[in-house]
C-alpha atoms as a PDB file:
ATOM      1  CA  UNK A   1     -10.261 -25.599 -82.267  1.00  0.00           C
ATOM      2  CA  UNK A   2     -12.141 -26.835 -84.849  1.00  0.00           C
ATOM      3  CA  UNK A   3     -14.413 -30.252 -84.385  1.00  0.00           C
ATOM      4  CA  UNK A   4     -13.244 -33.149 -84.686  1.00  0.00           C
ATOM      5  CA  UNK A   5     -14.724 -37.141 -84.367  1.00  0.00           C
ATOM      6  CA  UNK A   6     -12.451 -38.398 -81.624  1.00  0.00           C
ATOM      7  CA  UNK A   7     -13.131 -41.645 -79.523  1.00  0.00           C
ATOM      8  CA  UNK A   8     -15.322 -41.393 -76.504  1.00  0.00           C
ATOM      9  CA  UNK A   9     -14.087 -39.710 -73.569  1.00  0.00           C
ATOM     10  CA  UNK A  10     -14.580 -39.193 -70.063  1.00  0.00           C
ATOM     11  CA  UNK A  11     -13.034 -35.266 -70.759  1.00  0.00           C
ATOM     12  CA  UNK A  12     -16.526 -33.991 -72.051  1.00  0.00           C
ATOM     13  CA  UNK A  13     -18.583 -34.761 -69.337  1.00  0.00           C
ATOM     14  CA  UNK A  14     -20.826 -32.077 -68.283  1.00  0.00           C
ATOM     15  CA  UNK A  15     -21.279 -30.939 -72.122  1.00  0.00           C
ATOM     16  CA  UNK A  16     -22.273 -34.332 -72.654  1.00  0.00           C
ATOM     17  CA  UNK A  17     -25.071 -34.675 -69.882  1.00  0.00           C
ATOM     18  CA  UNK A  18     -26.292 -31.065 -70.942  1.00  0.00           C
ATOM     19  CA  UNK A  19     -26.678 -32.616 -74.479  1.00  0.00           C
ATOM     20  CA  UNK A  20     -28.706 -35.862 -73.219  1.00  0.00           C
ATOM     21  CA  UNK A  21     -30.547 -33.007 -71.387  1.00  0.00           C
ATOM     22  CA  UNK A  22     -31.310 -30.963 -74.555  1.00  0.00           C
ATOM     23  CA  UNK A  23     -32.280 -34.769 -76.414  1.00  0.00           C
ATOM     24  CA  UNK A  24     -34.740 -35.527 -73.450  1.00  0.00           C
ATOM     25  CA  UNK A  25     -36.707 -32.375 -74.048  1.00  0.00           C
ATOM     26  CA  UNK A  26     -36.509 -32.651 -77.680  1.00  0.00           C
ATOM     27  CA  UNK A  27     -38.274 -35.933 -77.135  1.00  0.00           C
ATOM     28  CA  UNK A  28     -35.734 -38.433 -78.257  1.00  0.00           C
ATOM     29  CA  UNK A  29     -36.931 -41.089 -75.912  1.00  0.00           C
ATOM     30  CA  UNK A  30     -39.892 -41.647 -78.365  1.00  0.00           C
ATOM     31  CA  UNK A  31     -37.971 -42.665 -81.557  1.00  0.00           C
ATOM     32  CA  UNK A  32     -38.221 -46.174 -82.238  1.00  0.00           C
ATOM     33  CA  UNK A  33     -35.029 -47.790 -83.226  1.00  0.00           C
ATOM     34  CA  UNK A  34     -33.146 -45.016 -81.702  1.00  0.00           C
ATOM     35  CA  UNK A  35     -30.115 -46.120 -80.385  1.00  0.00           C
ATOM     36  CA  UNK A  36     -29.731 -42.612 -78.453  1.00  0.00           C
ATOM     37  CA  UNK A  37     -33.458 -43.552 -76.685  1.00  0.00           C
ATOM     38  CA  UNK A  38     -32.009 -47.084 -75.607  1.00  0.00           C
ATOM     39  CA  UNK A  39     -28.694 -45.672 -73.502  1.00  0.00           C
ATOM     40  CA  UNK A  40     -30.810 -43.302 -71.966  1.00  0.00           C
ATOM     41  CA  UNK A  41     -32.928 -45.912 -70.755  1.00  0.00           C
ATOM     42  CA  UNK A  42     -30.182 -47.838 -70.025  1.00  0.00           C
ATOM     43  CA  UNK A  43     -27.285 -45.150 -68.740  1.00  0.00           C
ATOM     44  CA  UNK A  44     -29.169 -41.483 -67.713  1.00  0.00           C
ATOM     45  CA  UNK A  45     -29.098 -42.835 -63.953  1.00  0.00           C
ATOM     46  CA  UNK A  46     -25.525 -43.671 -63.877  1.00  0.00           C
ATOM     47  CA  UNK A  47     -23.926 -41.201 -65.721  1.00  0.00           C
ATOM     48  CA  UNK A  48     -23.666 -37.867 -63.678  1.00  0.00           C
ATOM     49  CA  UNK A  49     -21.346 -40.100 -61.387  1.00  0.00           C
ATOM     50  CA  UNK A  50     -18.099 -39.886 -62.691  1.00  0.00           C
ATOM     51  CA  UNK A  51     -17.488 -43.738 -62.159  1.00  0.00           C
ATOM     52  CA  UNK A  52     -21.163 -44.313 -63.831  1.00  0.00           C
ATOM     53  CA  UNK A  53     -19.740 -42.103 -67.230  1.00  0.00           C
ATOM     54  CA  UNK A  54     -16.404 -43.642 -67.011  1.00  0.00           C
ATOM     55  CA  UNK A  55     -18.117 -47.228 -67.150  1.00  0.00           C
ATOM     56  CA  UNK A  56     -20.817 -45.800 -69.989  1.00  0.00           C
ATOM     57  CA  UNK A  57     -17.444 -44.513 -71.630  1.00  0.00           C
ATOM     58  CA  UNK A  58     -15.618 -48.045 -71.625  1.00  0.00           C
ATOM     59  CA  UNK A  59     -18.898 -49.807 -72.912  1.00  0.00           C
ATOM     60  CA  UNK A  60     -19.026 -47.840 -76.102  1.00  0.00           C
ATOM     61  CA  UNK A  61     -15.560 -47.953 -76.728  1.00  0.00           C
ATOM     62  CA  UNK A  62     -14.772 -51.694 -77.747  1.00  0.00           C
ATOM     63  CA  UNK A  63     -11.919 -52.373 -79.908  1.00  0.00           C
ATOM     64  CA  UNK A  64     -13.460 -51.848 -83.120  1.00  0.00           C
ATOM     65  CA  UNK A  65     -15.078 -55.632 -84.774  1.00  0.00           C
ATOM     66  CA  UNK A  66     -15.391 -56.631 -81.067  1.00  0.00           C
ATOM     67  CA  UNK A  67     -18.204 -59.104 -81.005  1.00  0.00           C
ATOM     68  CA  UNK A  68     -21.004 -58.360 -78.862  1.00  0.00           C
ATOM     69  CA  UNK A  69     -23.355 -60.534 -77.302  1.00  0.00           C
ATOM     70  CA  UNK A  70     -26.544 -62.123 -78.919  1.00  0.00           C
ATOM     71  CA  UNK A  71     -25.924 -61.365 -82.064  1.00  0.00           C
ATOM     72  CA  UNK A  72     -25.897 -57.778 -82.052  1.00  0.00           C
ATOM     73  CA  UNK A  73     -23.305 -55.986 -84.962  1.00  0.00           C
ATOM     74  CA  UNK A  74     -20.264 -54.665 -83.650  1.00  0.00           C
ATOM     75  CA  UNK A  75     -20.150 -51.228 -83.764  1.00  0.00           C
ATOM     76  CA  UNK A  76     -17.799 -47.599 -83.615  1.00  0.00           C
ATOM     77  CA  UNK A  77     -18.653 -44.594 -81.610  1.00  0.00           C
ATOM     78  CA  UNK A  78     -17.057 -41.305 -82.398  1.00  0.00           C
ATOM     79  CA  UNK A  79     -17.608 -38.305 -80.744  1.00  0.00           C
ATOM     80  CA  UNK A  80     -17.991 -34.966 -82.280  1.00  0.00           C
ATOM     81  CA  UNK A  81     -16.114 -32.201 -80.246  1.00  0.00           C
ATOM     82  CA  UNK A  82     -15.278 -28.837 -80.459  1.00  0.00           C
ATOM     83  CA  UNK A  83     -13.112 -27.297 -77.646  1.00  0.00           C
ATOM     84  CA  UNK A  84     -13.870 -29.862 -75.391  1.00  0.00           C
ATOM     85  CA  UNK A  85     -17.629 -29.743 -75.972  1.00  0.00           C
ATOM     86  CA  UNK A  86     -19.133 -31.898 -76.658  1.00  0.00           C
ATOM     87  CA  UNK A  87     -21.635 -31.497 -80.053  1.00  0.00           C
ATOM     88  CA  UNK A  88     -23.019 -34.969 -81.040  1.00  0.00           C
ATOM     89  CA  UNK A  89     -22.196 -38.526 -82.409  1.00  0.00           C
ATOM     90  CA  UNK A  90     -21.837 -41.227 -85.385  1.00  0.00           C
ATOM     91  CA  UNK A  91     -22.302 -45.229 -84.525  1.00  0.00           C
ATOM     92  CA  UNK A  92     -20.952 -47.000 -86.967  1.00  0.00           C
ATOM     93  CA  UNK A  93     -22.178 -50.305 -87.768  1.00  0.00           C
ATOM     94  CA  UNK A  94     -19.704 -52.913 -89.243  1.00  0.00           C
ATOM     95  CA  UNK A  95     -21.951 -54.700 -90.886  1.00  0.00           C
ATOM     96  CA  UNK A  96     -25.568 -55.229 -92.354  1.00  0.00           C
ATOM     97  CA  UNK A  97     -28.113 -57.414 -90.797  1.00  0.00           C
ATOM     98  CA  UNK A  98     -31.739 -57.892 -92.799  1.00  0.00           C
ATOM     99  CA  UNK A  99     -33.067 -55.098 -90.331  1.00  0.00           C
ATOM    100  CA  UNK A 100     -29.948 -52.425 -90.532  1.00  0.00           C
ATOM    101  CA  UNK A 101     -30.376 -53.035 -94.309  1.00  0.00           C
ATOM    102  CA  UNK A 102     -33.772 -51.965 -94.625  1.00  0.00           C
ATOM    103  CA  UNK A 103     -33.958 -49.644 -91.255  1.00  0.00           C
ATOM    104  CA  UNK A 104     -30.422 -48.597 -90.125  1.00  0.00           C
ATOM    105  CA  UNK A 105     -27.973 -48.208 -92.583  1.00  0.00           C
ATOM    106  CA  UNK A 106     -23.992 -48.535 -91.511  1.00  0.00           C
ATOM    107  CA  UNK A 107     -23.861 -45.341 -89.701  1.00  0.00           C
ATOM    108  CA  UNK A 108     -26.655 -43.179 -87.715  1.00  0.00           C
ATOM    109  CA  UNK A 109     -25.396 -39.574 -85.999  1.00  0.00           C
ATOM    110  CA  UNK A 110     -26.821 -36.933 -83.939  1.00  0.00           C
ATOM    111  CA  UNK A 111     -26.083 -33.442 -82.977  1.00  0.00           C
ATOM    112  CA  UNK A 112     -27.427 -32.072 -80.212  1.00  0.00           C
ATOM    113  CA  UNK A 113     -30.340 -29.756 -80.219  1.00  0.00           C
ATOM    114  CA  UNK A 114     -28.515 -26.837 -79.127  1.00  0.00           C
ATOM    115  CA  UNK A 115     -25.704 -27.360 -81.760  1.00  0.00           C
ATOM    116  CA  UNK A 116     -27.995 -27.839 -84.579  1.00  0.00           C
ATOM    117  CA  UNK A 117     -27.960 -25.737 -88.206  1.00  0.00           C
ATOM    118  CA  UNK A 118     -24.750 -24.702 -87.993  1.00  0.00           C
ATOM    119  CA  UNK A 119     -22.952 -27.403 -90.779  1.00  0.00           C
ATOM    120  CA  UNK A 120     -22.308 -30.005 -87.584  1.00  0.00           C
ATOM    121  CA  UNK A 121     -24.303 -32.815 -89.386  1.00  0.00           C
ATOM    122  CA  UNK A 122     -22.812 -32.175 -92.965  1.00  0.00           C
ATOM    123  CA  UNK A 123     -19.202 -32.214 -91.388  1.00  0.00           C
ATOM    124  CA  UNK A 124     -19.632 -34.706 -89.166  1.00  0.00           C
ATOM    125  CA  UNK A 125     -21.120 -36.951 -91.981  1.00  0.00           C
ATOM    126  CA  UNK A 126     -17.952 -35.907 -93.903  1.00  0.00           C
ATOM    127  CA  UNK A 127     -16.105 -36.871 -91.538  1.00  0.00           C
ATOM    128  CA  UNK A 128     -17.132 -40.185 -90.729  1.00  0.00           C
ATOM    129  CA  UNK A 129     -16.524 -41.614 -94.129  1.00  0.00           C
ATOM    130  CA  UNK A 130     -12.886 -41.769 -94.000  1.00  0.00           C
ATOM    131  CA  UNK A 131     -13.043 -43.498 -90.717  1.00  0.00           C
ATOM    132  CA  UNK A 132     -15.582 -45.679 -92.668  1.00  0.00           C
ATOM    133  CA  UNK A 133     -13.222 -46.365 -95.906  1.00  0.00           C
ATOM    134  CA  UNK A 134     -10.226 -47.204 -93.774  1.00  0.00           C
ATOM    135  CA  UNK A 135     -10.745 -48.188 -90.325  1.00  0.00           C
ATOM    136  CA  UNK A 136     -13.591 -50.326 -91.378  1.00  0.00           C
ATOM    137  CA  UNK A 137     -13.716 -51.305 -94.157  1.00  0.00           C
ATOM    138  CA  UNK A 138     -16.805 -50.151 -94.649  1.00  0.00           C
ATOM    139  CA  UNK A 139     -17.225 -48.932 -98.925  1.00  0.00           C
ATOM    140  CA  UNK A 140     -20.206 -47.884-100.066  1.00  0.00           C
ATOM    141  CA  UNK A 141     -21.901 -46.462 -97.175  1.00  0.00           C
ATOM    142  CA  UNK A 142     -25.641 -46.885 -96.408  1.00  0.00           C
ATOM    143  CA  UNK A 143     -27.131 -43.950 -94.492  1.00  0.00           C
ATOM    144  CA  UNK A 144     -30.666 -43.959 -93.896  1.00  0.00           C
ATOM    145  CA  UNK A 145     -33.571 -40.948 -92.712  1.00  0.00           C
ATOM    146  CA  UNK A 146     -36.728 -40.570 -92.019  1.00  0.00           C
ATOM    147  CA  UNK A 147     -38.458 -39.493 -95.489  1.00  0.00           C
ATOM    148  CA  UNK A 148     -39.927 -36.181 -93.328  1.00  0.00           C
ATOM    149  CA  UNK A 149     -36.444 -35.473 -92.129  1.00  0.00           C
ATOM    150  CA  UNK A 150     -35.427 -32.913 -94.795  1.00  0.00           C
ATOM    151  CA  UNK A 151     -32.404 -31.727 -92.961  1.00  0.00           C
ATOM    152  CA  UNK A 152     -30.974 -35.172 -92.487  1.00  0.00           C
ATOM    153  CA  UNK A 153     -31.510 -35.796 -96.369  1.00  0.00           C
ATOM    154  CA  UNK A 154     -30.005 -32.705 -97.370  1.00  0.00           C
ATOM    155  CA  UNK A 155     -26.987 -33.371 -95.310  1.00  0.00           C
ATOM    156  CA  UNK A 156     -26.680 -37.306 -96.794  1.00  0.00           C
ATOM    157  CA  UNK A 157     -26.476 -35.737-100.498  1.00  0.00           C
ATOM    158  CA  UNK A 158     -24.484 -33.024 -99.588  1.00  0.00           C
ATOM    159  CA  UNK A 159     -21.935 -35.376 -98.685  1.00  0.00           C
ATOM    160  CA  UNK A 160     -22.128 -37.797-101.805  1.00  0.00           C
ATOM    161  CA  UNK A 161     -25.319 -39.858-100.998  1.00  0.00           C
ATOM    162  CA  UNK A 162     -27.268 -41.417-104.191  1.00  0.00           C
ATOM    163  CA  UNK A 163     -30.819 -42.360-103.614  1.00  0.00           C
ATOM    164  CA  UNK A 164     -31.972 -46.162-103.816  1.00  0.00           C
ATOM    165  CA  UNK A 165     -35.138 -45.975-103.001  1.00  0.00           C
ATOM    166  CA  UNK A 166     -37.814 -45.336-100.118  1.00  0.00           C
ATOM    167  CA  UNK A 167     -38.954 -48.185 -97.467  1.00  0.00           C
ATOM    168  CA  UNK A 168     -41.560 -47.747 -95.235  1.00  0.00           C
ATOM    169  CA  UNK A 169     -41.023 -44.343 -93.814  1.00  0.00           C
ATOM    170  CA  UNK A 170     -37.165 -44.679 -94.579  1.00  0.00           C
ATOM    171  CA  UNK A 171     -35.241 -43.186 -97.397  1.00  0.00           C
ATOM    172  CA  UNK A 172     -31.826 -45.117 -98.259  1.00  0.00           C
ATOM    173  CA  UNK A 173     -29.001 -43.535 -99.702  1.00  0.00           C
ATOM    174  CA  UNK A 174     -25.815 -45.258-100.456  1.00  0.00           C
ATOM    175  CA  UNK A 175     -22.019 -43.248-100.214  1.00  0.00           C
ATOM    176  CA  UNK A 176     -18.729 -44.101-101.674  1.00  0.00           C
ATOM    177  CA  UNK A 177     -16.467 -43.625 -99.175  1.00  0.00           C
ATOM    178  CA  UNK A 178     -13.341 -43.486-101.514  1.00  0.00           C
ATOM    179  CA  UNK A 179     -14.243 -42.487-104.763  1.00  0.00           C
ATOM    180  CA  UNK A 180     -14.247 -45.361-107.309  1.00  0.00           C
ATOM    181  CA  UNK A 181     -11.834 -45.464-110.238  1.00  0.00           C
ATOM    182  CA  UNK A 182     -13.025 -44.026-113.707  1.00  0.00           C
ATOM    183  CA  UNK A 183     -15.333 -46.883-114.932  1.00  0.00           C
ATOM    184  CA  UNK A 184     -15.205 -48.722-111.708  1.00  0.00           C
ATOM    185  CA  UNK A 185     -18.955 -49.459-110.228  1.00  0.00           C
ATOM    186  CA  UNK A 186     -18.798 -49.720-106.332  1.00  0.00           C
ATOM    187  CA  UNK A 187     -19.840 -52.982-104.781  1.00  0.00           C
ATOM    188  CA  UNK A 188     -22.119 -52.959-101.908  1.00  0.00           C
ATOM    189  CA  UNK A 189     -21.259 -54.986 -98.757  1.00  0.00           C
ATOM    190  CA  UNK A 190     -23.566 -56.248 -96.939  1.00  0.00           C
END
C-alpha cells in the first residue's frame, strides 16, 4: 500500500519506537526548537508500554483547533505510513505566533533516518497541503529550513514553495495550498 498521512495510531507501534531509535542516534535530541527532541524528553520512558503509547497517542491527537494550555498554538499530527510502518510525521500549526513566524512556519515534518531519500519528504509535504487548505484553513503555507539543509529546501520548492527571504539561520518559503485564481494574489494569514 502506498503511504499515506493518517491520524496517530496506536497500530504502528514497534515501527514507531524503532524510528525514535534511528532519531536518537541521528542526534535529534540536540536540535533546538525541535519539537521531535521535546517528546522524547518528555515520552521515550513511557512509550514501549502499550498504555504509555496509547496515552502519548491520545495527547497528540486533539480535535483539531483544541486550545492548549499557556498559550501554546493548537496543532495537527499526521502520521506518514506505509503498510503499517511507520515512516515519519507533519505538525501542523494552526496559527502564527511572532516566534513560528520567524522560526517555525505552519507545518514542520520528519522522516525517519532509515526511510530517508526515497521521495518520503516531497510526498509527504504534498500531502500535507490539502489537509492544510481544507481541514485548516490554513492558505498560504509557511514552511521553514535550516539554510544548510539542502534536502529540506529542495523538497519545499519541489512542492510549490516561493522564497521570502532568509532569517537567522532559517530560510522561509511560503506555499499556496490551493492554487489562486488567474490574477488573484494569495493573502498570508498570520
Amino acid at each position: 500500500m502506498s503511504p499515506q498521512l493518517i491520524a496517530p495510531t496506536a497500530r504502528v507501534h514497534a515501527s514507531f519506537l524503532a524510528a525514535m531509535d534511528e532519531f536518537r542516534a541521528g542526534g535529534v535530541e540536540q536540535v533546538p526548537h525541535s519539537s521531535l527532541a521535546r517528546e522524547l524528553r518528555t515520552w521515550a520512558t513511557r512509550w514501549p508500554t502499550v498504555e504509555g503509547f496509547a496515552e502519548y497517542v491520545d495527547a497528540i491527537s486533539g480535535a483539531p483547533g483544541e486550545e492548549r494550555a499557556g498559550g501554546v498554538v493548537p496543532t495537527t499530527t499526521r502520521w506518514w505510513v506505509a503498510d503499517g510502518s511507520y515512516l515519519g510525521r507533519v505538525t501542523f500549526r494552526h496559527r502564527l505566533t511572532d516566534e513560528l513566524l520567524h522560526y517555525g512556519g505552519h507545518l514542520g515534518y520528519a522522516v525517519r533516518p532509515g526511510a530517508r531519500r526515497r521521495g518520503h519528504a516531497t510526498a509527504m509535504l504534498r500531502a500535507a497541503l490539502p489537509i492544510a487548505h481544507h481541514e485548516l484553513d490554513i492558505d498560504p503555507v509557511l514552511v521553514t529550513c535550516d539554510h544548510t539543509n539542502t534536502g529540506s529546501r529542495k523538497v519545499i520548492e519541489a512542492c510549490g514553495g516561493i522564497f521570502e527571504d532568509q532569517r537567522g539561520e532559517k530560510l522561509r518559503y511560503w506555499i499556496h495550498a490551493a492554487a489562486p485564481a488567474a490574477g488573484e494574489q494569495p493573502h498570508r494569514r498570520v
